[in-house]
Structure formats: C-alpha cells, structure tokens
C-alpha atoms as a PDB file:
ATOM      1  CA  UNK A   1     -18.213-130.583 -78.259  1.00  0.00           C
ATOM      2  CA  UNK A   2     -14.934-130.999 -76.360  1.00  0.00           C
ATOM      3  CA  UNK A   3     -12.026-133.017 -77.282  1.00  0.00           C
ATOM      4  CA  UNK A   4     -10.856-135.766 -74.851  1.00  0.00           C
ATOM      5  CA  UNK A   5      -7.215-136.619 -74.068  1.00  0.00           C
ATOM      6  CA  UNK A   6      -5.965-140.022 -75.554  1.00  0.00           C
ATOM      7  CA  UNK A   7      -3.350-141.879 -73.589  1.00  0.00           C
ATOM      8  CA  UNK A   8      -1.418-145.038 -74.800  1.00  0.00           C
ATOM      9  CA  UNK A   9      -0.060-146.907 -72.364  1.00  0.00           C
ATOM     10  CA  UNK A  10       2.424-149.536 -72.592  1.00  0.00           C
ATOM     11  CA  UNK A  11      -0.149-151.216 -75.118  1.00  0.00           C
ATOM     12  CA  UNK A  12       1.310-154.598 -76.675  1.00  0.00           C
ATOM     13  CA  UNK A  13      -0.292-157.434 -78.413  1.00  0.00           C
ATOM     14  CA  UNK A  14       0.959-160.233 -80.993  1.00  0.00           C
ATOM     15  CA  UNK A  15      -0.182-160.917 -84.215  1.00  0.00           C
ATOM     16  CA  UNK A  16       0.958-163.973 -86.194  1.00  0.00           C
ATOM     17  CA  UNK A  17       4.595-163.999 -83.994  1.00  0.00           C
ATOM     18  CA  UNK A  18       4.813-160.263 -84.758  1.00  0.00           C
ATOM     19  CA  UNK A  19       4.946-158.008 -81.495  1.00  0.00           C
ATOM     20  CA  UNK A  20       3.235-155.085 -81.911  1.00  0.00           C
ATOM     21  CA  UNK A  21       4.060-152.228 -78.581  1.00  0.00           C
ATOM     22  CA  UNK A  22       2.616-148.903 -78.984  1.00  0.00           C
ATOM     23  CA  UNK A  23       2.729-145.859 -76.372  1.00  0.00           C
ATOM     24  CA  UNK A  24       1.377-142.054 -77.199  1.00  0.00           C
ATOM     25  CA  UNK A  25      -0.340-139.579 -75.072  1.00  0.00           C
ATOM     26  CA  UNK A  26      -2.319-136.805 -77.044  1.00  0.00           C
ATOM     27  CA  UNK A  27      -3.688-133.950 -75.840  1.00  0.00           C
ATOM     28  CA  UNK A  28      -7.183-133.095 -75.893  1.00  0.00           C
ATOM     29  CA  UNK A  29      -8.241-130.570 -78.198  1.00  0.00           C
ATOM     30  CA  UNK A  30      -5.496-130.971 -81.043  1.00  0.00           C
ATOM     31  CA  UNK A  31      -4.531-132.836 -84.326  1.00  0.00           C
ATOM     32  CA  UNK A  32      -2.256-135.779 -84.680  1.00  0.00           C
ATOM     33  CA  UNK A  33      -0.873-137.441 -87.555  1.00  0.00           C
ATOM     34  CA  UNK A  34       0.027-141.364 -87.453  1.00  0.00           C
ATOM     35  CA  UNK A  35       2.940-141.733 -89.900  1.00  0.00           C
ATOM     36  CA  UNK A  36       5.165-144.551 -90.793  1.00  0.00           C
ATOM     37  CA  UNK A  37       5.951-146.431 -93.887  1.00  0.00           C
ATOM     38  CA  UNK A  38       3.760-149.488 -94.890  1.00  0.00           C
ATOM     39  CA  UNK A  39       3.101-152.198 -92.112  1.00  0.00           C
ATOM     40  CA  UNK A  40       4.243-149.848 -89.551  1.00  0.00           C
ATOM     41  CA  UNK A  41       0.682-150.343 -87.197  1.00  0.00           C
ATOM     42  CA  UNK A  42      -0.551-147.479 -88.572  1.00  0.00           C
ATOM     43  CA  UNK A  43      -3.870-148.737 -88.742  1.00  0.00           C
ATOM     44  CA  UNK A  44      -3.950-151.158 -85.565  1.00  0.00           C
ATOM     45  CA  UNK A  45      -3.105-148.351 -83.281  1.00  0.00           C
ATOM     46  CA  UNK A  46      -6.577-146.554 -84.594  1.00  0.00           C
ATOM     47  CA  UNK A  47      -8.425-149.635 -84.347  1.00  0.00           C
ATOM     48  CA  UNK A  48      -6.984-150.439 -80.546  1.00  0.00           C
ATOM     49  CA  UNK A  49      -8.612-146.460 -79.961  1.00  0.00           C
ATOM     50  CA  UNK A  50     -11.813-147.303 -81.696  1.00  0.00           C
ATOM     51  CA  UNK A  51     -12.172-150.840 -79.503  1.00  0.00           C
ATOM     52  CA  UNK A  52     -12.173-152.656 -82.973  1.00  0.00           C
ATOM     53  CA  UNK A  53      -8.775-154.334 -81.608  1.00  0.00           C
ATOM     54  CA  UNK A  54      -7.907-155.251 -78.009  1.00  0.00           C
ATOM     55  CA  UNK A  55      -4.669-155.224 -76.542  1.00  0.00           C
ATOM     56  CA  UNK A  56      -3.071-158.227 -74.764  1.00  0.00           C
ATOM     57  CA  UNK A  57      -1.532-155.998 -71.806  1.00  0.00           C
ATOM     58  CA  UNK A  58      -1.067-151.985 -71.724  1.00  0.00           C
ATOM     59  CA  UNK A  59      -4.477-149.455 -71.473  1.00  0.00           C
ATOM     60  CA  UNK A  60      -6.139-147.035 -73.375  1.00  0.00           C
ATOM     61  CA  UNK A  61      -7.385-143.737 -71.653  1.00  0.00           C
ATOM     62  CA  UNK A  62     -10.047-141.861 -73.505  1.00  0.00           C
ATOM     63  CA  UNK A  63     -10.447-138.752 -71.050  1.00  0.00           C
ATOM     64  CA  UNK A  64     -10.399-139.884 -67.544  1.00  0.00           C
ATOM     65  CA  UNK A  65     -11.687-142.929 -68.708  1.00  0.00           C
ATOM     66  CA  UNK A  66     -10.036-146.640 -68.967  1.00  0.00           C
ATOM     67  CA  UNK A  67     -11.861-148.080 -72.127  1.00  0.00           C
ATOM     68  CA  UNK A  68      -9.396-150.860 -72.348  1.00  0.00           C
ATOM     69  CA  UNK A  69     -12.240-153.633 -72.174  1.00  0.00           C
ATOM     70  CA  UNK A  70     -14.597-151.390 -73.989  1.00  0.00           C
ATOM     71  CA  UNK A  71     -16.806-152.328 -77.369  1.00  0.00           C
ATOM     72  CA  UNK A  72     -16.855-149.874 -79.892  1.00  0.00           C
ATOM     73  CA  UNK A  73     -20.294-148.571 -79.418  1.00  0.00           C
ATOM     74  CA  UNK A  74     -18.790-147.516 -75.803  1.00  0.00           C
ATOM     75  CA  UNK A  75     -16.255-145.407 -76.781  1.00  0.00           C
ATOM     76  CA  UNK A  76     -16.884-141.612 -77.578  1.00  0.00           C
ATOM     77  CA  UNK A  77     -15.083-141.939 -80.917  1.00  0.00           C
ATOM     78  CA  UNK A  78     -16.329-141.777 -84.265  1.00  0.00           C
ATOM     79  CA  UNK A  79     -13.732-143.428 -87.360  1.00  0.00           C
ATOM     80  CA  UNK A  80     -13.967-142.475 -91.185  1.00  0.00           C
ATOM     81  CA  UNK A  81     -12.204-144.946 -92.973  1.00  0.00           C
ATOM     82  CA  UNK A  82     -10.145-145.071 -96.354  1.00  0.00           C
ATOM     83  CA  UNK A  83     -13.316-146.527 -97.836  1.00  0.00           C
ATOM     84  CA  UNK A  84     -16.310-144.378 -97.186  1.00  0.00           C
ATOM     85  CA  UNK A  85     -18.856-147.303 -96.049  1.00  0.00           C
ATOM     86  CA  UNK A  86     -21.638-145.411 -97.638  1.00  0.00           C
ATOM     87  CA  UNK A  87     -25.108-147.173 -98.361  1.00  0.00           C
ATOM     88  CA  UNK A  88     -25.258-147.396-101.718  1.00  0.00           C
ATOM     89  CA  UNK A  89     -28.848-148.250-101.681  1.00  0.00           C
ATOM     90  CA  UNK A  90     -29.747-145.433 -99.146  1.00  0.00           C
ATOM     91  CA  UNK A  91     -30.157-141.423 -99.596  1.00  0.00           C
ATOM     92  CA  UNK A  92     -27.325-139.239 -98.440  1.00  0.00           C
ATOM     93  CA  UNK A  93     -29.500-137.885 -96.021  1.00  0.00           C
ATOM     94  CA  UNK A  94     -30.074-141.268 -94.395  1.00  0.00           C
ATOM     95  CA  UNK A  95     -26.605-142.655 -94.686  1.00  0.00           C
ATOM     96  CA  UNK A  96     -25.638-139.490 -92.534  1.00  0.00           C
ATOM     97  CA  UNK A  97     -28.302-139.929 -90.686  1.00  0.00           C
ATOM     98  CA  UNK A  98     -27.104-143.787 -89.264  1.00  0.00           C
ATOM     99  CA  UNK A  99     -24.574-141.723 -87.442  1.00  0.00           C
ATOM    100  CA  UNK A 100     -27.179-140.951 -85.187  1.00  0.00           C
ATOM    101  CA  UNK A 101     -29.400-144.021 -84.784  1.00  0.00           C
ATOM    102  CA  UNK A 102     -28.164-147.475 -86.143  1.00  0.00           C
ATOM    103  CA  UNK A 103     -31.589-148.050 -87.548  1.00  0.00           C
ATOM    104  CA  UNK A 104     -33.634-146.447 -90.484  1.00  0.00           C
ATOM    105  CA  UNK A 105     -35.716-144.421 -87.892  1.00  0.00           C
ATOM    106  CA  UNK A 106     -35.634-140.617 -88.040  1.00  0.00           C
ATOM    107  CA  UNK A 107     -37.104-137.567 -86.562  1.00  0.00           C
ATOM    108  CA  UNK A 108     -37.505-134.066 -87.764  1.00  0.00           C
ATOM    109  CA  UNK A 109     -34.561-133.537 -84.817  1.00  0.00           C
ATOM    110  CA  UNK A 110     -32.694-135.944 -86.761  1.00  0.00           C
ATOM    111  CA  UNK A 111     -33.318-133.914 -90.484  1.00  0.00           C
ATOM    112  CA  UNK A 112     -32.406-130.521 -88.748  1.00  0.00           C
ATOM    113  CA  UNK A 113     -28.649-132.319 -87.750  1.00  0.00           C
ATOM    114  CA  UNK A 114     -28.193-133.723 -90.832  1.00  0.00           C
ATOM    115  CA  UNK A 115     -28.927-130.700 -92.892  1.00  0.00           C
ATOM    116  CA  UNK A 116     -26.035-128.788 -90.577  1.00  0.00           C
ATOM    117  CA  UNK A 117     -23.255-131.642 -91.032  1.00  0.00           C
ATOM    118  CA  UNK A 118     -24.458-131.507 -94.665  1.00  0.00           C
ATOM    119  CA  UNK A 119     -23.962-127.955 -94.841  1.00  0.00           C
ATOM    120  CA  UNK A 120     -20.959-127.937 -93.117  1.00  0.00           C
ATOM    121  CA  UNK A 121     -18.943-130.151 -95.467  1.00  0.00           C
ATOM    122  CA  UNK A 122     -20.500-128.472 -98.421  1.00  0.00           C
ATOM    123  CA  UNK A 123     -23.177-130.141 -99.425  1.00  0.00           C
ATOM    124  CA  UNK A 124     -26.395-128.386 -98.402  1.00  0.00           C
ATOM    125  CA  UNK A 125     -29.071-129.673-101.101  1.00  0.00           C
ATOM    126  CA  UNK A 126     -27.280-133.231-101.469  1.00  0.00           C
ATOM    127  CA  UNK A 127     -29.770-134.922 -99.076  1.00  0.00           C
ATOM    128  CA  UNK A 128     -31.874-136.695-102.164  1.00  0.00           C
ATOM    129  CA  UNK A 129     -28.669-137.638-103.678  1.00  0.00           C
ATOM    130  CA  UNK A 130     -27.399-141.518-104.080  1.00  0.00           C
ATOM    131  CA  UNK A 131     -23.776-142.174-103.491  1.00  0.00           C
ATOM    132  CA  UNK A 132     -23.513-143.583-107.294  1.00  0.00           C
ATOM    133  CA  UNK A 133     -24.158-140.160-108.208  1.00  0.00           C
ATOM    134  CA  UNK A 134     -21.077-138.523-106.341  1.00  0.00           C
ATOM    135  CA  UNK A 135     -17.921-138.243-106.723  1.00  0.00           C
ATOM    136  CA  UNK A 136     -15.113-139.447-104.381  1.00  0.00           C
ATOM    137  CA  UNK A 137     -14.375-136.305-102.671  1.00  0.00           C
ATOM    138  CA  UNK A 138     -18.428-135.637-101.935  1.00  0.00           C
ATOM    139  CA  UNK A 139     -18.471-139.542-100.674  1.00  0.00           C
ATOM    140  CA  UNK A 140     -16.059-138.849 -98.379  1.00  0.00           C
ATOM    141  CA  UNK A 141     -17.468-135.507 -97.472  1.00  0.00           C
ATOM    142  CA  UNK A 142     -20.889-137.810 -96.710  1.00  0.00           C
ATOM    143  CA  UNK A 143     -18.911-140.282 -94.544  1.00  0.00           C
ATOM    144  CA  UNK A 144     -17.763-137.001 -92.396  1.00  0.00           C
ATOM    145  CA  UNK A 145     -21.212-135.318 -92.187  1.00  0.00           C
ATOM    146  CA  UNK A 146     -21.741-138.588 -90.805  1.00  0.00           C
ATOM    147  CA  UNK A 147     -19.062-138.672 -88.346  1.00  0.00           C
ATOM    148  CA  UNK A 148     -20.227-135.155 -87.188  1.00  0.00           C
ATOM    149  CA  UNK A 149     -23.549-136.017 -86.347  1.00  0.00           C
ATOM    150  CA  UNK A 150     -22.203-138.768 -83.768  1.00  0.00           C
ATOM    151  CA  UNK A 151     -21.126-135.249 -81.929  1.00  0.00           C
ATOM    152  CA  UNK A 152     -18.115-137.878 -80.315  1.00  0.00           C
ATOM    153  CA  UNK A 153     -15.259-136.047 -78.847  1.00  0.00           C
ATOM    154  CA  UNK A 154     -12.536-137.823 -80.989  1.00  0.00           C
ATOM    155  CA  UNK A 155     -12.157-138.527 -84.328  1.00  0.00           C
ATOM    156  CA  UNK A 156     -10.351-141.226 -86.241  1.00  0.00           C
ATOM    157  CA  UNK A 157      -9.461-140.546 -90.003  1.00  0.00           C
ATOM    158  CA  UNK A 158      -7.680-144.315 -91.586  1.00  0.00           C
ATOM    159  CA  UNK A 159      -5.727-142.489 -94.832  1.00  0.00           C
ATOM    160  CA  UNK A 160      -9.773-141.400 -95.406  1.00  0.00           C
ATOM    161  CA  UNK A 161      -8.329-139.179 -98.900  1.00  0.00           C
ATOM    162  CA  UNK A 162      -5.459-141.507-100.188  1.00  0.00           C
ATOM    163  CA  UNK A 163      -7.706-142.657-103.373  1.00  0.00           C
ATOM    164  CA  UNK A 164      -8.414-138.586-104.035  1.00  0.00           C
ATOM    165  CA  UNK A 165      -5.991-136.535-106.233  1.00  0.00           C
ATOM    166  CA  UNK A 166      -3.624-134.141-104.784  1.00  0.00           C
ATOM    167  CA  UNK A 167      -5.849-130.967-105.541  1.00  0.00           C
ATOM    168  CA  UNK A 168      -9.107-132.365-103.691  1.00  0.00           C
ATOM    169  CA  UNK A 169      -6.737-134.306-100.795  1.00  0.00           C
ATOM    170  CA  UNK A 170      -5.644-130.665 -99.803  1.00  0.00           C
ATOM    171  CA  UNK A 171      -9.111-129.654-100.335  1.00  0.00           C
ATOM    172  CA  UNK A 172     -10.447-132.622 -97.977  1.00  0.00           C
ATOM    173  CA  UNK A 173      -7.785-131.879 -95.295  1.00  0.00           C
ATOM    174  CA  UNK A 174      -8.549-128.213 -95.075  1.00  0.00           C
ATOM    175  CA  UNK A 175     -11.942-128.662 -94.655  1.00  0.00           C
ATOM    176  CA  UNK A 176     -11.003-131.784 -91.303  1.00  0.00           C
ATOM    177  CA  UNK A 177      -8.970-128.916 -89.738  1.00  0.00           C
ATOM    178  CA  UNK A 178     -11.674-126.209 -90.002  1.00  0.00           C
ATOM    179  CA  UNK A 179     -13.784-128.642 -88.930  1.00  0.00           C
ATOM    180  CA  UNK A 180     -11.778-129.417 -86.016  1.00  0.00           C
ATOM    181  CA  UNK A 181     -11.308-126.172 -84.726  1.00  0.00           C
ATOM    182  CA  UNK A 182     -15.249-125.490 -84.851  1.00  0.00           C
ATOM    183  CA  UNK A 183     -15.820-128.485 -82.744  1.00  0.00           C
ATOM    184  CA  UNK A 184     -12.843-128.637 -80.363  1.00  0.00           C
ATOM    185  CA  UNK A 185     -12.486-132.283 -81.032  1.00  0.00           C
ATOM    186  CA  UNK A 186      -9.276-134.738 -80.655  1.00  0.00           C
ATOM    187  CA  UNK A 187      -8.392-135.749 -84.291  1.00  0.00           C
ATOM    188  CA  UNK A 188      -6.364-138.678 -85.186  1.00  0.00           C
ATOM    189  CA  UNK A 189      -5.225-138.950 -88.782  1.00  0.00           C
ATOM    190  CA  UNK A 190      -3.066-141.691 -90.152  1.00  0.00           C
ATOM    191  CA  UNK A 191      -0.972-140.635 -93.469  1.00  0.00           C
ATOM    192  CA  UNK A 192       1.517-141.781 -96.030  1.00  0.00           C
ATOM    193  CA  UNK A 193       1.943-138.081 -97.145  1.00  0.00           C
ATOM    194  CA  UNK A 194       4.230-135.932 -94.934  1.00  0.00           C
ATOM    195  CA  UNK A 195       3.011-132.890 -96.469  1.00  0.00           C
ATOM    196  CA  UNK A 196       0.046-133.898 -95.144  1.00  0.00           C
ATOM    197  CA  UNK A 197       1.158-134.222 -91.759  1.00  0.00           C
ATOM    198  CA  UNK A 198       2.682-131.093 -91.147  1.00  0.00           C
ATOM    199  CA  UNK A 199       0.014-128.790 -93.310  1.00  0.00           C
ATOM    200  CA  UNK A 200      -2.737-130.257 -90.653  1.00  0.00           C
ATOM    201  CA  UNK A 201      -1.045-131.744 -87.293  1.00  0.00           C
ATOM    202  CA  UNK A 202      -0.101-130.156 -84.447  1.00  0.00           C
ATOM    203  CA  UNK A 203       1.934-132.641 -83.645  1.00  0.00           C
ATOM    204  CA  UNK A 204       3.187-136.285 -85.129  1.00  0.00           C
ATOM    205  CA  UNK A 205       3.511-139.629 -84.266  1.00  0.00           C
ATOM    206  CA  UNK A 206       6.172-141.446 -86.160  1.00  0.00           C
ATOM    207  CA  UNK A 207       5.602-145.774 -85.976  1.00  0.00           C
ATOM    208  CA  UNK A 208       7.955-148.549 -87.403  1.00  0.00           C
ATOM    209  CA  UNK A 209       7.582-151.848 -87.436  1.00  0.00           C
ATOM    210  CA  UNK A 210       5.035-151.882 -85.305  1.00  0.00           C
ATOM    211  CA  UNK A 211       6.346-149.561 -82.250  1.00  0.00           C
ATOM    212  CA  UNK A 212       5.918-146.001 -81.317  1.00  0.00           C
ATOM    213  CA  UNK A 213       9.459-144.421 -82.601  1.00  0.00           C
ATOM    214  CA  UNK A 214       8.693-140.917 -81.562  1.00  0.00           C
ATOM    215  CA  UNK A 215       6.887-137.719 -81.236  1.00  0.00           C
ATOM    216  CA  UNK A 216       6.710-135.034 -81.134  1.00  0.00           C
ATOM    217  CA  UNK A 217       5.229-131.200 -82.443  1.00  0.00           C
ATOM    218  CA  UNK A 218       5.042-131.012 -86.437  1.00  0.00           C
ATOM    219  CA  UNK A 219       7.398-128.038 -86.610  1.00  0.00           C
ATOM    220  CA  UNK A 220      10.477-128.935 -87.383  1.00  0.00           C
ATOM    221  CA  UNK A 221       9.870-132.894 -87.201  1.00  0.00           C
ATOM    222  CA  UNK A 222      10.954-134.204 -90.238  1.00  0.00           C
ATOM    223  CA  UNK A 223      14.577-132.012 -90.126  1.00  0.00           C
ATOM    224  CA  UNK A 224      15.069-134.367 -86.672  1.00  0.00           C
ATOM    225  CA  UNK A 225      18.069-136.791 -87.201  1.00  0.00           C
ATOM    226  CA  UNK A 226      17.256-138.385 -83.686  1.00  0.00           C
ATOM    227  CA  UNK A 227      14.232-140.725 -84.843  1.00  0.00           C
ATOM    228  CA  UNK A 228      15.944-143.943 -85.883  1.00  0.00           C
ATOM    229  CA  UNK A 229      14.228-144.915 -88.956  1.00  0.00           C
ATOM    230  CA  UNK A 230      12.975-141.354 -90.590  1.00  0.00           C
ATOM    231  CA  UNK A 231      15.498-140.566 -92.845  1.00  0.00           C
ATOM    232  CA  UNK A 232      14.741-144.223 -94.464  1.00  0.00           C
ATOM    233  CA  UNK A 233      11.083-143.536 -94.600  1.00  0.00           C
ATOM    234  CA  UNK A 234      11.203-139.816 -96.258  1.00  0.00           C
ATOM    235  CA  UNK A 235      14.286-140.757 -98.333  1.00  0.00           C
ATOM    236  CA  UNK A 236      16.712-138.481 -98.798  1.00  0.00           C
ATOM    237  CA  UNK A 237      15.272-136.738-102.197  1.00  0.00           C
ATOM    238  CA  UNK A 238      12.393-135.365 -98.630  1.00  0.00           C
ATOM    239  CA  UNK A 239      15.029-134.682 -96.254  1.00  0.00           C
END
C-alpha cells in the first residue's frame, strides 16, 4: 500500500450562516493531527476528505486526483470513527470482513485477510467473538482490522480513542503509528489531546473557528507564539 498526497484547496462552504474555509496540503506517506478546540471543523474537514460533506467552492486532491464531486465509495479512503460502528449482531470476523465487500458474502480469500488485520491489531483468535463481549479498546481495534482490509491509501481516525482511558489511548495510538509505517499509508487523526498530537504526528494542523490557522511539523509546534489562537486553546498551565 502507498500513501496518497491530500491537498486542500481554498475549500469553503456555509453552514447555518457560519463560513467554514479550510486549506492544508499533506504529504503522502506521513501522519497528521487535526487539532483545535471544540467547534473548530475538526470533524467537517475529515468528512469533506471522506466525500461525506461537499464543499460549496475550493477542491480536494487525493493523489493526482480531483475527487471534489466524488461519493464516498469513490474515494481511496477508509474512516474509523469515535464510535466503532460495529455489528453488534455479527461475528468479529464478519464485521471486519464488510470492509471488504458491503454484503455478508465471503470467500476463503476473504478469511485469510481478515485473520492478518486481526492479527495485526492483536487479536488473532477473536474471529468467533461478538462485540458485546469486548471491551472498548478491542472494539476499536475491530473497527481498524476493518479499515485495514479496505487496503485504501489514506486513513481517517474522528477522535477514534477519546472514550478509552489514558493507559489504553497511548496503547491504541502506538499501535495506528506502527501500523502506519507497515503500510505506508496517509493518516489523518483529529485530537483534543496535544500529547497526542505530537507523540504520533509528523506534522499538525491547528483549526479555529472553522479555518485552517496553521501548520506546520509537530516539533516544536506548540512552543510557536505565531498561531493566533494557540496559547488560548492549550492554556497557559500547557504552554
């Protein structure tokens, strides 16, 4: 899998009388954190990505592509959400397996992938399991497995660990960035927690009030005193 390049550009639209203008380019290949304090767009910038939202003026690249105008299913991205969006009726091994056909339909190709995503987020033997039976962290590892499968170039990840304790959040995190450098993908990851940010990023892309404030590389970004609006959003106790 390769990563694909993600440019931003000049993307606006309005929502209830609120402008919302966002531009980024990231490079292909690397982690970015979307930070920002609550209402910032956080979450509408990944959804303009993913196709789930579509801009009023402004483009989205994907690669060398313009996906602008494209659905969802025609983008090569794959999103993990805040909520896992697991089957609660279906196996682990075919909630993972979705990822690779929409329907209930498998074949043994299909049991040999799922058994490797399993495996790589730690949960070889889980494919009987129900996702009553597991705990947050191992829901969330299920929702990645499942992102895996979809072998997309880029990767969204919607605050996918906010509802996990401190402990398992690192836990979670280290396992998206060894992910990511196994696959070579292009990883977005929206966050509330700095230390988040710079433990996993490369670099960071700071939003407020619905606009793209900065960014820039994670070393060194939150001791800036150029970004208009920072200093308010860590606080001073983080500065």
């Amino acid at each position: 899998m390769i990563g694909k390049s993600i440019l931003i550009d000049a993307v606006s639209l309005v929502r209830d009388s609120y402008a919302i203008s966002f531009d980024a380019a990231i490079e292909a290949g690397t982690i970015s954190a979307i930070i920002g304090p609550s209402g910032a767009g956080k979450s509408t910038l990944l959804n303009i990505v993913a196709g789930f939202e579509k801009p009023h003026s402004g483009r989205v690249l994907i690669g060398d592509a313009d996906v602008t105008g494209a659905d969802p299913s025609d983008r090569p991205v794959s999103m993990v959400f805040q909520e896992n969006n697991l089957f609660s009726h279906l196996t682990v091994e075919t909630n993972v397996a979705l990822g690779i056909r929409p329907g209930l339909s498998t074949d043994p190709a299909d049991h040999s992938k799922v058994a490797d995503a399993l495996s790589r987020v730690g949960l070889a033997g889980f494919e009987d399991r129900m996702p009553g039976t597991l705990s947050g962290g191992e829901r969330q590892r299920v929702a990645i497995a499942r992102a895996l499968v979809r072998r997309k170039p880029v990767l969204l990840l919607d605050e996918p660990f906010a509802a996990l304790g401190p402990r398992l959040r690192r836990d979670m995190l280290l396992l998206v960035k060894q992910l990511q450098a196994e696959t070579g993908m292009t990883l977005l990851l929206v966050t509330h927690q700095p230390d988040d940010a710079v433990g996993i990023a490369d670099n960071i892309v700071f939003l407020d009030r619905g606009r793209t404030v900065a960014s820039g590389a994670a070393g060194g970004f939150f001791k800036r005193d150029d970004i208009p609006g920072l200093a308010d959003y860590l606080g001073d106790e983080e500065r």
